[in-house]
Structures are given as structure tokens and as C-alpha cells.
C-alpha atoms as a PDB file:
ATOM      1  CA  UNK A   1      10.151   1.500  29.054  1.00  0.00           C
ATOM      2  CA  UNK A   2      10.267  -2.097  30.258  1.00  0.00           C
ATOM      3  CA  UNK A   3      14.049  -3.884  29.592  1.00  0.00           C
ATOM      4  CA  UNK A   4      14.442  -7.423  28.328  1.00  0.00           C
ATOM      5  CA  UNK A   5      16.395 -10.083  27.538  1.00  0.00           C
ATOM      6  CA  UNK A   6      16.048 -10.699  23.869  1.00  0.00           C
ATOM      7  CA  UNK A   7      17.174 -13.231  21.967  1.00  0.00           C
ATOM      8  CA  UNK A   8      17.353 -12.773  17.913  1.00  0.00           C
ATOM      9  CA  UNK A   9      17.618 -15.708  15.870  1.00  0.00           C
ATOM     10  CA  UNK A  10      17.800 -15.535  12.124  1.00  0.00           C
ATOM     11  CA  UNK A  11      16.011 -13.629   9.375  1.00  0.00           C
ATOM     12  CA  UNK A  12      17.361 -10.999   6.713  1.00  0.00           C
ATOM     13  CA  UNK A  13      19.174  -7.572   7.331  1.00  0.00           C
ATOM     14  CA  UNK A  14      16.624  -6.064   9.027  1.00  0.00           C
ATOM     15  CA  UNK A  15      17.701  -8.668  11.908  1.00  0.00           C
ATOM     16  CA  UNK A  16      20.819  -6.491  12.081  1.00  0.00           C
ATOM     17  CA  UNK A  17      18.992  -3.247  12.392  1.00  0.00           C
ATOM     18  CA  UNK A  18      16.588  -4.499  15.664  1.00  0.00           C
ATOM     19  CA  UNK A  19      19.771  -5.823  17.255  1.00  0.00           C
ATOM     20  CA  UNK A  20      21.018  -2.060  17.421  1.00  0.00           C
ATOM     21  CA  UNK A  21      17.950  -0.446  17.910  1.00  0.00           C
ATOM     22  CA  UNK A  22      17.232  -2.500  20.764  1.00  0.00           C
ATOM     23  CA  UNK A  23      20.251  -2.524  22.304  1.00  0.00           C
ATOM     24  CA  UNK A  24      20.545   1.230  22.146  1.00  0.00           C
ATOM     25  CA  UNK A  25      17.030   1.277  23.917  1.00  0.00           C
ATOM     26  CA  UNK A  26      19.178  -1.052  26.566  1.00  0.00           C
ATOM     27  CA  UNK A  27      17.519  -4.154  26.577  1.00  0.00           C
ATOM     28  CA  UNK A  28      20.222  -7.135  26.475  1.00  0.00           C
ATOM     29  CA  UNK A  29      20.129  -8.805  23.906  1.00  0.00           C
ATOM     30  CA  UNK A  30      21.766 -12.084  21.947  1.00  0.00           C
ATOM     31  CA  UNK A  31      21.789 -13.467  18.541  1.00  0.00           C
ATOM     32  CA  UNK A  32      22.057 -16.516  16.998  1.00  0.00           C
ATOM     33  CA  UNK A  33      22.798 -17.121  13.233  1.00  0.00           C
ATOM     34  CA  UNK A  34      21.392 -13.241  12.892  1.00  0.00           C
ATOM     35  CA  UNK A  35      23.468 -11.552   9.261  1.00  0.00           C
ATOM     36  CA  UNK A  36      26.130  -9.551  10.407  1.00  0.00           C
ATOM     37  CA  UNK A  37      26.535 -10.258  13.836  1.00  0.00           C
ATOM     38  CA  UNK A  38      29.255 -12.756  14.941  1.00  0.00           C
ATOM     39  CA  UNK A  39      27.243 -16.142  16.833  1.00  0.00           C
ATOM     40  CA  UNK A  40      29.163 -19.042  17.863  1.00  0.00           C
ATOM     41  CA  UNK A  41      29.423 -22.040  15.897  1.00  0.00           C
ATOM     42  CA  UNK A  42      25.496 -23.188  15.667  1.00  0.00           C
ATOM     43  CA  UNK A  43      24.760 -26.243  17.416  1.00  0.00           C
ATOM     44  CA  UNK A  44      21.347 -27.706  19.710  1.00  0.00           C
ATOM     45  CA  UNK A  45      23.691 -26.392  22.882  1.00  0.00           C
ATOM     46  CA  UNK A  46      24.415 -23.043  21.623  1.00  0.00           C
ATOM     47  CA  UNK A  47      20.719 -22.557  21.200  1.00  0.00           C
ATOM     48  CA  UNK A  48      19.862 -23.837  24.491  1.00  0.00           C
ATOM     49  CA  UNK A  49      22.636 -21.766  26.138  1.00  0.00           C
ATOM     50  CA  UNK A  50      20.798 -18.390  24.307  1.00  0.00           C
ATOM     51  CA  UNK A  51      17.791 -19.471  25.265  1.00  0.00           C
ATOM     52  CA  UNK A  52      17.950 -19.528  28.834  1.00  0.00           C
ATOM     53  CA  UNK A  53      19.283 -16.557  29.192  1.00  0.00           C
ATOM     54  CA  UNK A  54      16.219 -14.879  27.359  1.00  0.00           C
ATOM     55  CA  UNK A  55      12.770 -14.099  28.297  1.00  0.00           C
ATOM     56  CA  UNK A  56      11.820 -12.010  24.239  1.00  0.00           C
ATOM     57  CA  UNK A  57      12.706 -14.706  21.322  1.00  0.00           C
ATOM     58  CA  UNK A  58      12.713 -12.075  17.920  1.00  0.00           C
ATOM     59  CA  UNK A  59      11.969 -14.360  15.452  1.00  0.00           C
ATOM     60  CA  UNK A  60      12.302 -13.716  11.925  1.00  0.00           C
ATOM     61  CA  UNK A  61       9.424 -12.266   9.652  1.00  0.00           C
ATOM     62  CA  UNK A  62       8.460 -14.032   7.724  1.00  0.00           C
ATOM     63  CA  UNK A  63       9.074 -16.934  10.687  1.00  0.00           C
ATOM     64  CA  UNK A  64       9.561 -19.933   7.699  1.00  0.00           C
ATOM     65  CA  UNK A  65       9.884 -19.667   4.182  1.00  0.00           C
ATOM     66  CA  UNK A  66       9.728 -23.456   3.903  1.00  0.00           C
ATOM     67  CA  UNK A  67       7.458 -24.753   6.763  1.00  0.00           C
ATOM     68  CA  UNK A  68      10.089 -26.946   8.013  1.00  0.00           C
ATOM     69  CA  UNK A  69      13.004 -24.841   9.250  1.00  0.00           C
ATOM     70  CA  UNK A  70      13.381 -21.343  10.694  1.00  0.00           C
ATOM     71  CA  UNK A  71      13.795 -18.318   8.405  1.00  0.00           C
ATOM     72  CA  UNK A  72      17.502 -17.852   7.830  1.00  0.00           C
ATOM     73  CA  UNK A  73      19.404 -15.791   5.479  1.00  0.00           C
ATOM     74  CA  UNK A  74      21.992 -17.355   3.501  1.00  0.00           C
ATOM     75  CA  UNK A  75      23.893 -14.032   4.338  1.00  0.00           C
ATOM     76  CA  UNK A  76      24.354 -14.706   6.818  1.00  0.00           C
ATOM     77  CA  UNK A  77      24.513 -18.988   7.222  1.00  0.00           C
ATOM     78  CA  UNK A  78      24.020 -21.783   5.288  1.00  0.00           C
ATOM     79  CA  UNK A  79      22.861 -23.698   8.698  1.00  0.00           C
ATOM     80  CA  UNK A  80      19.281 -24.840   9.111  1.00  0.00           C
ATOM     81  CA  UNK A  81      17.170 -24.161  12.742  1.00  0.00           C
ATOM     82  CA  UNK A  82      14.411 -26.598  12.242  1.00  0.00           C
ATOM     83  CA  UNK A  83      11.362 -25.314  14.049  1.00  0.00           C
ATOM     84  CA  UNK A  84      10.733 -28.742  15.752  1.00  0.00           C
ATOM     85  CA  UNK A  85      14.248 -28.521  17.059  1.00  0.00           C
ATOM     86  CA  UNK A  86      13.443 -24.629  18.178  1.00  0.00           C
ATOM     87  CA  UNK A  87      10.032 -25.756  19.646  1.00  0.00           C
ATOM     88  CA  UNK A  88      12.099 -28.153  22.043  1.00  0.00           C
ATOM     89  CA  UNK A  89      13.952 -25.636  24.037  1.00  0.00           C
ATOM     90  CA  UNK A  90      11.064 -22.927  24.273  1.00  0.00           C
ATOM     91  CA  UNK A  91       8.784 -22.768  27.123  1.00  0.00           C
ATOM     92  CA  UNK A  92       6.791 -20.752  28.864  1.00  0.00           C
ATOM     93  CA  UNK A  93       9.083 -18.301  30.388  1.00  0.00           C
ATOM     94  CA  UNK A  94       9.572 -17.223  26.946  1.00  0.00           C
ATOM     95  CA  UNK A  95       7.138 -14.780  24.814  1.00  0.00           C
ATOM     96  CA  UNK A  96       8.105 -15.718  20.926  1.00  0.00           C
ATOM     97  CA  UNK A  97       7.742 -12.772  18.803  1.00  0.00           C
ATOM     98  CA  UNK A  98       7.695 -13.434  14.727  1.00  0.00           C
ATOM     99  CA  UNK A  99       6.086 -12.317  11.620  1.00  0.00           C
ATOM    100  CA  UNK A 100       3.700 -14.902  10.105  1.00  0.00           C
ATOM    101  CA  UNK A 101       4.231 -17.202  12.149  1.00  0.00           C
ATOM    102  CA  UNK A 102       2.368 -20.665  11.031  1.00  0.00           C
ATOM    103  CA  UNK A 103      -0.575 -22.000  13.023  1.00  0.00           C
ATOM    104  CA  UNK A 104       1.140 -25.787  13.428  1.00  0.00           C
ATOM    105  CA  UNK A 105       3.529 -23.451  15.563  1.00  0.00           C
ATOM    106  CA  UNK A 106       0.948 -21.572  17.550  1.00  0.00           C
ATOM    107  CA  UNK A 107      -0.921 -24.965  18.570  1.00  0.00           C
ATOM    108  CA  UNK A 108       2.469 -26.206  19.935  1.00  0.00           C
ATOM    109  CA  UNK A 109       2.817 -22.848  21.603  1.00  0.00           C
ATOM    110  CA  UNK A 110      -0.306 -22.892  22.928  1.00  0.00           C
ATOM    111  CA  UNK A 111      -0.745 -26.077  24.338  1.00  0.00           C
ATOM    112  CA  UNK A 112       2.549 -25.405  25.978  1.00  0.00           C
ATOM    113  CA  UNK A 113       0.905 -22.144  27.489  1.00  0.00           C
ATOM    114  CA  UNK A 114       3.753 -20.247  26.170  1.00  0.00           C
ATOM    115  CA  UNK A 115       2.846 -16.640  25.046  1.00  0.00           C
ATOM    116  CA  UNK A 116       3.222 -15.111  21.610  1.00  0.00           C
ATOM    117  CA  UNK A 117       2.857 -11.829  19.546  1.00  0.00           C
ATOM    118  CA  UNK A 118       2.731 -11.900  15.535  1.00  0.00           C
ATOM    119  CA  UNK A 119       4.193  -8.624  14.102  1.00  0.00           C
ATOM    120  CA  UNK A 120       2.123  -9.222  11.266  1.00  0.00           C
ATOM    121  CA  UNK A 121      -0.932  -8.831  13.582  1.00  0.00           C
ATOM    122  CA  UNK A 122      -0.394  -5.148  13.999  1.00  0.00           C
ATOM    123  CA  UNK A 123      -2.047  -2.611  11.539  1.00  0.00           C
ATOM    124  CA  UNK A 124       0.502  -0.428  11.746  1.00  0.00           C
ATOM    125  CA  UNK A 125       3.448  -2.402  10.264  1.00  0.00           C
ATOM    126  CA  UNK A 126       1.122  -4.219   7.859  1.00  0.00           C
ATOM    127  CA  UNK A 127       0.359  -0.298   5.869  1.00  0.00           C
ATOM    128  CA  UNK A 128       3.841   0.811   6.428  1.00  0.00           C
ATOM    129  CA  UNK A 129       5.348  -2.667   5.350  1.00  0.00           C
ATOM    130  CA  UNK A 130       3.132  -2.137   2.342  1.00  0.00           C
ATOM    131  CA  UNK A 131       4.827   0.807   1.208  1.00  0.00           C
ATOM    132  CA  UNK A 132       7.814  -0.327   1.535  1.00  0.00           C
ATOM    133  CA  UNK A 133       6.842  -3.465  -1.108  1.00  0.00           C
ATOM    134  CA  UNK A 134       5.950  -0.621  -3.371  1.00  0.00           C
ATOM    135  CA  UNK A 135       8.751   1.249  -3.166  1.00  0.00           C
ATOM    136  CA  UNK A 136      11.028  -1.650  -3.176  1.00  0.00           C
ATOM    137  CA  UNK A 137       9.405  -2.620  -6.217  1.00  0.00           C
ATOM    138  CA  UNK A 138      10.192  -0.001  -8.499  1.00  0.00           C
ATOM    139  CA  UNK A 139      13.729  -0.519  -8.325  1.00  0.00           C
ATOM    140  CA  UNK A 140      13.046  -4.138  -9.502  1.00  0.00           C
ATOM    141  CA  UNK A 141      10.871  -3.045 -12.175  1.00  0.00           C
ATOM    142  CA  UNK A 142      13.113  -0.229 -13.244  1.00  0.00           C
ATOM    143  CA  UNK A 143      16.119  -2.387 -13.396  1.00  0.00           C
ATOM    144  CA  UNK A 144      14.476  -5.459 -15.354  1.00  0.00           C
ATOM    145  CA  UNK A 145      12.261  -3.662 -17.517  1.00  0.00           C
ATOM    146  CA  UNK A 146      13.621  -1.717 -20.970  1.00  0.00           C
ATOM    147  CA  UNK A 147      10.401   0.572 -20.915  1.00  0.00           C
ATOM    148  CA  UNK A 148       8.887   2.982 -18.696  1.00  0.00           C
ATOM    149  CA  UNK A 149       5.846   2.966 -16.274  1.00  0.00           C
ATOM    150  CA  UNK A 150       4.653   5.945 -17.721  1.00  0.00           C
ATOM    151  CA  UNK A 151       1.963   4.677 -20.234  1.00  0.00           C
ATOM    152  CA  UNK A 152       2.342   0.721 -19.439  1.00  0.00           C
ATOM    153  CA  UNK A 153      -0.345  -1.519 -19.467  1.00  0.00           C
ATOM    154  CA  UNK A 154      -0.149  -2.955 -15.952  1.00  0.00           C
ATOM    155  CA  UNK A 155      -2.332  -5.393 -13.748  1.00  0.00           C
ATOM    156  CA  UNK A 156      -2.042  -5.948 -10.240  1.00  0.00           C
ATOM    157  CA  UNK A 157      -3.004  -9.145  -8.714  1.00  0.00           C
ATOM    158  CA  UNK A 158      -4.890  -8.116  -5.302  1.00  0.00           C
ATOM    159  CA  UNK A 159      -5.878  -4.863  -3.744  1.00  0.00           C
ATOM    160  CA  UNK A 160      -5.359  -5.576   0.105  1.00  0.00           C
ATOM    161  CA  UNK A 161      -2.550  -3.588   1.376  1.00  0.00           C
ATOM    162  CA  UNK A 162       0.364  -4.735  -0.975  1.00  0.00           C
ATOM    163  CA  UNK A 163      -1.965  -4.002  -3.915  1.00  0.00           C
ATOM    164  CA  UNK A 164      -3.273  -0.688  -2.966  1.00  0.00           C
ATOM    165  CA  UNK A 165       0.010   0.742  -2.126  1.00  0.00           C
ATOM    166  CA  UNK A 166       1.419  -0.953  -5.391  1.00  0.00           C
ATOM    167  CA  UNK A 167      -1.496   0.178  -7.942  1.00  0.00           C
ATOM    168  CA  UNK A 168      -1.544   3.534  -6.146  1.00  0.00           C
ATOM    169  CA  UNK A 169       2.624   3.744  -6.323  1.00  0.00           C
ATOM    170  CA  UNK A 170       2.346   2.967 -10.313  1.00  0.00           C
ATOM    171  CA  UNK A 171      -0.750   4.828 -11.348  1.00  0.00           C
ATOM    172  CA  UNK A 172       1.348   8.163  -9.370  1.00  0.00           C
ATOM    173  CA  UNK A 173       3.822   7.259 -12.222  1.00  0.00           C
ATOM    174  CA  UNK A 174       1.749   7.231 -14.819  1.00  0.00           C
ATOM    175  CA  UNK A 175       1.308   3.526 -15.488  1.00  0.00           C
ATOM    176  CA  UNK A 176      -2.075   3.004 -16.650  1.00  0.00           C
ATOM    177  CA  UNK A 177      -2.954  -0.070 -13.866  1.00  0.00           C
ATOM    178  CA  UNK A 178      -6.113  -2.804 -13.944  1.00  0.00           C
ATOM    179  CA  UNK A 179      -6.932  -4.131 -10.444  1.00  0.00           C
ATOM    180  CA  UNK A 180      -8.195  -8.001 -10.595  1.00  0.00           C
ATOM    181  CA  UNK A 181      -9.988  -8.652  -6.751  1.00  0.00           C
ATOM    182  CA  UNK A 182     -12.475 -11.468  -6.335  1.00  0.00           C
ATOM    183  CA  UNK A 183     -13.633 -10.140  -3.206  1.00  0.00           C
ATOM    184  CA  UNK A 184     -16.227  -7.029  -4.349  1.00  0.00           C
ATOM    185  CA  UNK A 185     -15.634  -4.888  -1.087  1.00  0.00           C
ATOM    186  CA  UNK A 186     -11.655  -4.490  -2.116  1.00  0.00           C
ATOM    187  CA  UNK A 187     -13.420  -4.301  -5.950  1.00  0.00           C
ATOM    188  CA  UNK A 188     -15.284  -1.144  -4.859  1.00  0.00           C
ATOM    189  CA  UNK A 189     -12.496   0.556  -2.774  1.00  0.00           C
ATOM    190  CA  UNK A 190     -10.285   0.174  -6.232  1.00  0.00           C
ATOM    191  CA  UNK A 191     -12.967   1.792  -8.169  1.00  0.00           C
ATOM    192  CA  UNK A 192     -13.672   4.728  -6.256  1.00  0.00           C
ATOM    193  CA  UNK A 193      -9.821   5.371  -6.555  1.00  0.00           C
ATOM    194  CA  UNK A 194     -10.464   5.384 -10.636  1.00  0.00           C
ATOM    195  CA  UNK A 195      -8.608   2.199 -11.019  1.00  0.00           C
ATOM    196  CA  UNK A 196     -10.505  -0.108 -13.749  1.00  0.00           C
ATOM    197  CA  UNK A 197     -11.144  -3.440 -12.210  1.00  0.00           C
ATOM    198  CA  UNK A 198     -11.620  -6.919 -12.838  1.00  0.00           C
ATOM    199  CA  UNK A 199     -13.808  -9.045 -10.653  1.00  0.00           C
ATOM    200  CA  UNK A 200     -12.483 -12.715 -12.326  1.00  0.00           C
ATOM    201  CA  UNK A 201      -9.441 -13.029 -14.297  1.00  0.00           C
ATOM    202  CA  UNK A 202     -10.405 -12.740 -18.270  1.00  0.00           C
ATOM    203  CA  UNK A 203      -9.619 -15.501 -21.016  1.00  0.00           C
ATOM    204  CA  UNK A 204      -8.789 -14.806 -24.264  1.00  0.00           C
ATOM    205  CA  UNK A 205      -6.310 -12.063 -26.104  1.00  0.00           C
ATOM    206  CA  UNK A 206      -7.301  -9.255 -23.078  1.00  0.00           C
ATOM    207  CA  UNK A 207      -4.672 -10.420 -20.972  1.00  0.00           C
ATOM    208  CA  UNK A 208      -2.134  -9.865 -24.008  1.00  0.00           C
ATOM    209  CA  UNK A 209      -2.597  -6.156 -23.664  1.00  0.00           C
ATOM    210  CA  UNK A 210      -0.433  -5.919 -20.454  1.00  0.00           C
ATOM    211  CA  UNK A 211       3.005  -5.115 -20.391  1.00  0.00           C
ATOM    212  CA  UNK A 212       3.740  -5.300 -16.379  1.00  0.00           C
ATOM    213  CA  UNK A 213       1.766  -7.748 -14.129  1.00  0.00           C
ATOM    214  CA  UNK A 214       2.254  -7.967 -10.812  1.00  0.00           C
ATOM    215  CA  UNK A 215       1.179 -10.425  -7.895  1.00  0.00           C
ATOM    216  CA  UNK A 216       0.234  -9.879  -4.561  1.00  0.00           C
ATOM    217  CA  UNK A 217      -1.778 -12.860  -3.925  1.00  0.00           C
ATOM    218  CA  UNK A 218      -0.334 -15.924  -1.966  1.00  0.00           C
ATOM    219  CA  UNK A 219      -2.100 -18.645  -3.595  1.00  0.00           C
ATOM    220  CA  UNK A 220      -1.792 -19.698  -7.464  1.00  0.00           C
ATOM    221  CA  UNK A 221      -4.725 -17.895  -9.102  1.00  0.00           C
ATOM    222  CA  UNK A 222      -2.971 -17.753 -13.131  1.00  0.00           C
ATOM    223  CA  UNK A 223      -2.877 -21.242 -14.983  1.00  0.00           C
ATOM    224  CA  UNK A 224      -2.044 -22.242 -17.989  1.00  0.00           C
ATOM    225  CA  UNK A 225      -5.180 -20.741 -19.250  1.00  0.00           C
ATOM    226  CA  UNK A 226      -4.316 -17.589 -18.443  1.00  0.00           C
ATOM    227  CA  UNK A 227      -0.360 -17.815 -18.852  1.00  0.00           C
ATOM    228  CA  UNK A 228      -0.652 -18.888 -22.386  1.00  0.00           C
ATOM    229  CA  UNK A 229      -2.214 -15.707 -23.483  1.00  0.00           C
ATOM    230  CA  UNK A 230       0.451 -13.317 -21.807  1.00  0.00           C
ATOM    231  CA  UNK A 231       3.025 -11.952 -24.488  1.00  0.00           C
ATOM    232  CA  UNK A 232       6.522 -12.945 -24.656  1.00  0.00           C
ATOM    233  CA  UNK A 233       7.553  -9.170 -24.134  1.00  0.00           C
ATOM    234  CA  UNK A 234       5.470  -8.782 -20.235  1.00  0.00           C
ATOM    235  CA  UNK A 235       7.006  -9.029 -17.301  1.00  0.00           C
ATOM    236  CA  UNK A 236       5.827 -10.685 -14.398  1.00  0.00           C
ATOM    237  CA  UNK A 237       6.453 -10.055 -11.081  1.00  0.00           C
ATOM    238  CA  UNK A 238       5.980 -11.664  -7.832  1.00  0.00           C
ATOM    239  CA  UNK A 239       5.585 -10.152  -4.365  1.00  0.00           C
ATOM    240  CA  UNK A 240       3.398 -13.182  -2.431  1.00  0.00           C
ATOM    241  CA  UNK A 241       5.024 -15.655  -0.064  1.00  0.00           C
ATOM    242  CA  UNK A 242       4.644 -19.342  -1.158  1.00  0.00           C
ATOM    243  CA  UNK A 243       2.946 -20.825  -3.520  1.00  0.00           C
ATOM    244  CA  UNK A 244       2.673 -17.164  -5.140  1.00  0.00           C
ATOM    245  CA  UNK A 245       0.148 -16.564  -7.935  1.00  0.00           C
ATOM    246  CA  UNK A 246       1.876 -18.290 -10.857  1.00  0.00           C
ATOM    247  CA  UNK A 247       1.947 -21.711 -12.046  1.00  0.00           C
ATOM    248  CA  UNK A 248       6.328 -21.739 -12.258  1.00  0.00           C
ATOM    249  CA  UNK A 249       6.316 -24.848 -14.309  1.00  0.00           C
ATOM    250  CA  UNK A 250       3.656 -22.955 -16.972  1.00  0.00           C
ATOM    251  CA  UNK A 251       6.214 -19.643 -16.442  1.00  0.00           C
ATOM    252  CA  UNK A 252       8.982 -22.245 -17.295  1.00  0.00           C
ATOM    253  CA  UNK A 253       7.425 -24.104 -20.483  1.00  0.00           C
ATOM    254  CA  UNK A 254       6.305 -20.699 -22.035  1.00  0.00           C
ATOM    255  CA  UNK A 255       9.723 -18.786 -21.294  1.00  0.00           C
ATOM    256  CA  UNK A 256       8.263 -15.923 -19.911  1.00  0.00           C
ATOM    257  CA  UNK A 257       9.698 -13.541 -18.118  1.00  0.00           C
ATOM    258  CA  UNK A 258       8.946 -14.009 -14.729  1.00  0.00           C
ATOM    259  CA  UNK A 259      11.032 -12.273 -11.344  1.00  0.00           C
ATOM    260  CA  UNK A 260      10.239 -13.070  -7.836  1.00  0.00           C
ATOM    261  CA  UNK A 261      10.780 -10.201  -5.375  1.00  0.00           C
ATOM    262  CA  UNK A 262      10.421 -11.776  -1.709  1.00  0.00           C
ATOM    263  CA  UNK A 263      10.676 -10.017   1.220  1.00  0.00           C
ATOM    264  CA  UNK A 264      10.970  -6.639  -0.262  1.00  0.00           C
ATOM    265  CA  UNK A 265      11.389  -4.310   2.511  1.00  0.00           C
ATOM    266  CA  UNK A 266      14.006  -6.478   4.321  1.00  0.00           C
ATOM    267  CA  UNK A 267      16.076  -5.853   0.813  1.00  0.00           C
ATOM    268  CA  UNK A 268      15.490  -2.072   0.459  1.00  0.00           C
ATOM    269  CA  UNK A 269      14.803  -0.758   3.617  1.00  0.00           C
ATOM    270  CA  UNK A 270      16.201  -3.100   6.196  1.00  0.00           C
ATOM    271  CA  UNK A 271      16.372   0.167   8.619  1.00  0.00           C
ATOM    272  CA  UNK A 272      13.356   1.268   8.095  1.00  0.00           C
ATOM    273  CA  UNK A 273      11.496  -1.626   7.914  1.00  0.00           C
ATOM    274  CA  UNK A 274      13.766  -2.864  11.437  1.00  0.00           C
ATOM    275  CA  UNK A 275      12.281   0.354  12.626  1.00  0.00           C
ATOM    276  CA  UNK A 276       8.808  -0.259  12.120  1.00  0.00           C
ATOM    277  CA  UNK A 277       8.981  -3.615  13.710  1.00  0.00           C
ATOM    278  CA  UNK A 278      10.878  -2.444  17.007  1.00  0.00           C
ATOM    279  CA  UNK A 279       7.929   0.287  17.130  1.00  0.00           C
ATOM    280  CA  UNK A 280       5.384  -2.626  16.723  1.00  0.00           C
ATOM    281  CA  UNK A 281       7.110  -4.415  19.560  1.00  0.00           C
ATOM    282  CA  UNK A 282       7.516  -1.216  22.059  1.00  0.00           C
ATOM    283  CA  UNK A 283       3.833  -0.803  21.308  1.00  0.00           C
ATOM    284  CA  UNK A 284       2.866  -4.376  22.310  1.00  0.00           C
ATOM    285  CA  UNK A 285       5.463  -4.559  25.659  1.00  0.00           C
ATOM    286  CA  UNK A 286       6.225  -1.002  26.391  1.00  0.00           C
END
């Protein structure tokens, strides 16, 4: 196996987890601002100092949650690592490795000719990242909701790999689960699973009848249309990255009950999930 000189900046606990894992597979490796690892005090010359001695920059999955700064737990820091300040000292003797990392970033990196590799690119982390969500999701639902899955009314928002895994993780528990997909090839797959199915979402009193819904769909699909026939007792959850599937200011006015669950598997299963992205790496640099 190829040795490198990695630099980690950022991200959640599974940050932690890769610094170990790597440096037990003896590459050298660095952090800045990672949680639980000790980084002198953060300034533009610490960075710079890190950054020349790396040629790997492990950046943090997701890579923003805000477009404007570099993902960074509050865990860990309350400092900010804008990206345009990040973009500065990178060049190409660096490879930048992130998950979701956001196409304003790859045209920088690009024109600068310096080489990049998207964890979120790689099938295999995608599906076991998936099952992760859904197994990090039970314990949310378990410890918000007062009923069981067994025999709830539950719709899941999207049936690409979060919703598959989810719907499939529920319906094993005996939660009776709809599947609402726009697209008709992930409509079919759901059906010849024996999930019913909804190709649009319906208006009216039908949306009343669920107890659980859950989103997997990063862009706001339920409006106040929809939101004002949910009943007070359902609770919504959220597992999308930004904007998520809900109209919050609808959520809000109504009072419903409404939890947001990002970045499950960095929450649950920091080591396994630090796991599958160090095997997603090894598999893309061996």
C-alpha cells in the first residue's frame, strides 16, 4: 500500500476515526480543527504550515453545509475555514479528497489542474452509507415517537439509496410504509418489493392517514398544500442535506412536529462509517 501525507481538516467524529485508521495503516498524517484531536490555535498560517507538508487533503463529507465555509463540527470548534480562504493555499501538488463536494469548488480545482476524488462518487460507500441512515434513524424515531413502527402509517420521501434502505429497514419492522418517487424506474423497483407507491404527492385528507413521514429528498417537494393536511400527532423527519423536503416556515406556522437528522452515520456510527470511507480511499489510491 502506497503511504501519504494526509492532511484532515474538519468534519464530525468520523474525522477522528480516519485519523487512527490511517495512521495505523502508517501514512503521516495532520489535522486541523478535526473533533478530538488537539490542532494549534487556527489561523491562515497554521493552515498554510499543514498544507505544505501534505500531498492527501481529507476533507469533510459532507465538504459544506453552508456553501460558504468548510464543514466543521462545533465539537470540535466554533472557528470558520471559508472555502475561498482554503482554495488559496491548495494547488496542484495536492489531491483534495471530500464528500459532496460543490461544483463552484471543482471549477476552481480544475482550472487550477489540481486533482480530486469525491467519496460520494463511489458505489460502495453510497449503499453502505445508506444503511447506516437507516439504522441511525430508528434510534431517532424510537426516541421521539410515543408509538411503535409496528403497524404505523409511514411515507418515505424518495426511493434512491436512503429510501430503499429506509422503507426496507421499517417495513422489516412492521411499519406499514408508502413510497412517493416521481421518477417511474425507482416507482417500479419499490413495487416489485410490495411497497405501495405514489407517483405525485396526493392533496386532500390522504396525507392525514400517516403517522411517520420521512424525507430523503434534497429539494423542498411538501408545501403548504400538502403540510396543511398532515395531523398534529405525525412526525416528520428529515434526512436530506439543504434545502430538505419541507417548507420550515409552513412546519413552523402549523406547529408540527418536525426533527432534522443530518449526517446520520457520522452520529451513530462514526467508526464504521470512518471505516467505509478509508476503504473508499485505499480503493481509489491503493
Amino acid at each position: 500500500m502506497k503511504k501519504f501525507d494526509f492532511l484532515l481538516i474538519g468534519g464530525d467524529k468520523r474525522m477522528s476515526y480516519c485519523l487512527q485508521m490511517l495512521r495505523e495503516q502508517g501514512h503521516n498524517v495532520n489535522t486541523y480543527l478535526v473533533p478530538g484531536d488537539s490542532t494549534d490555535k487556527a489561523s491562515h498560517d497554521t493552515l498554510k504550515y499543514y498544507m505544505t507538508k501534505s500531498t492527501h487533503i481529507l476533507c469533510p463529507t459532507p465538504f459544506t453545509k453552508d456553501s460558504e465555509n468548510i464543514n466543521i463540527s462545533p465539537e470540535c470548534s466554533y472557528e470558520k475555514l471559508p472555502i475561498e480562504e482554503f482554495l488559496s493555499v491548495i494547488n496542484k501538488n495536492h489531491t483534495l479528497i471530500g464528500g459532496a463536494i460543490p461544483k463552484a469548488v471543482t471549477d476552481t480545482l480544475n482550472q487550477k489542474n489540481i486533482p480530486f476524488y469525491d467519496l460520494m462518487t463511489s458505489k460502495s460507500l453510497t449503499y453502505a452509507n445508506a444503511y447506516l441512515t437507516a439504522e441511525g434513524l430508528l434510534k431517532y424515531i424510537i426516541e421521539t415517537v410515543p408509538f411503535s413502527i409496528t403497524g404505523s402509517q409511514i411515507l418515505v420521501l424518495g426511493y434512491g439509496k436512503c429510501g430503499s434502505a429506509i422503507a426496507k429497514t421499517l417495513k422489516a419492522l412492521g411499519g406499514v410504509v408508502t413510497v412517493y418517487n416521481r421518477n417511474k424506474y425507482y416507482d417500479c423497483k419499490a413495487k416489485a418489493v410490495g411497497f405501495s407507491t405514489l407517483c405525485r404527492l396526493p392533496f386532500g385528507n390522504y396525507l392525514s392517514e400517516f403517522d411517520i413521514i420521512i424525507n430523503t429528498i434534497p429539494n423542498i417537494i411538501c408545501q403548504k398544500e400538502h403540510l396543511s393536511h398532515i395531523k398534529k400527532t405525525a412526525f416528520i423527519f428529515e434526512t436530506a442535506s439543504s434545502p430538505g423536503g419541507f417548507d420550515l416556515n409552513y412546519i413552523n406556522d402549523m406547529k408540527l412536529q418536525y426533527k432534522n437528522c443530518p449526517g446520520i452515520p457520522g452520529k451513530t456510527s462514526p467508526m464504521t462509517a470512518a471505516g467505509i470511507m478509508i476503504n473508499a480511499i485505499n480503493e481509489e489510491f491503493g
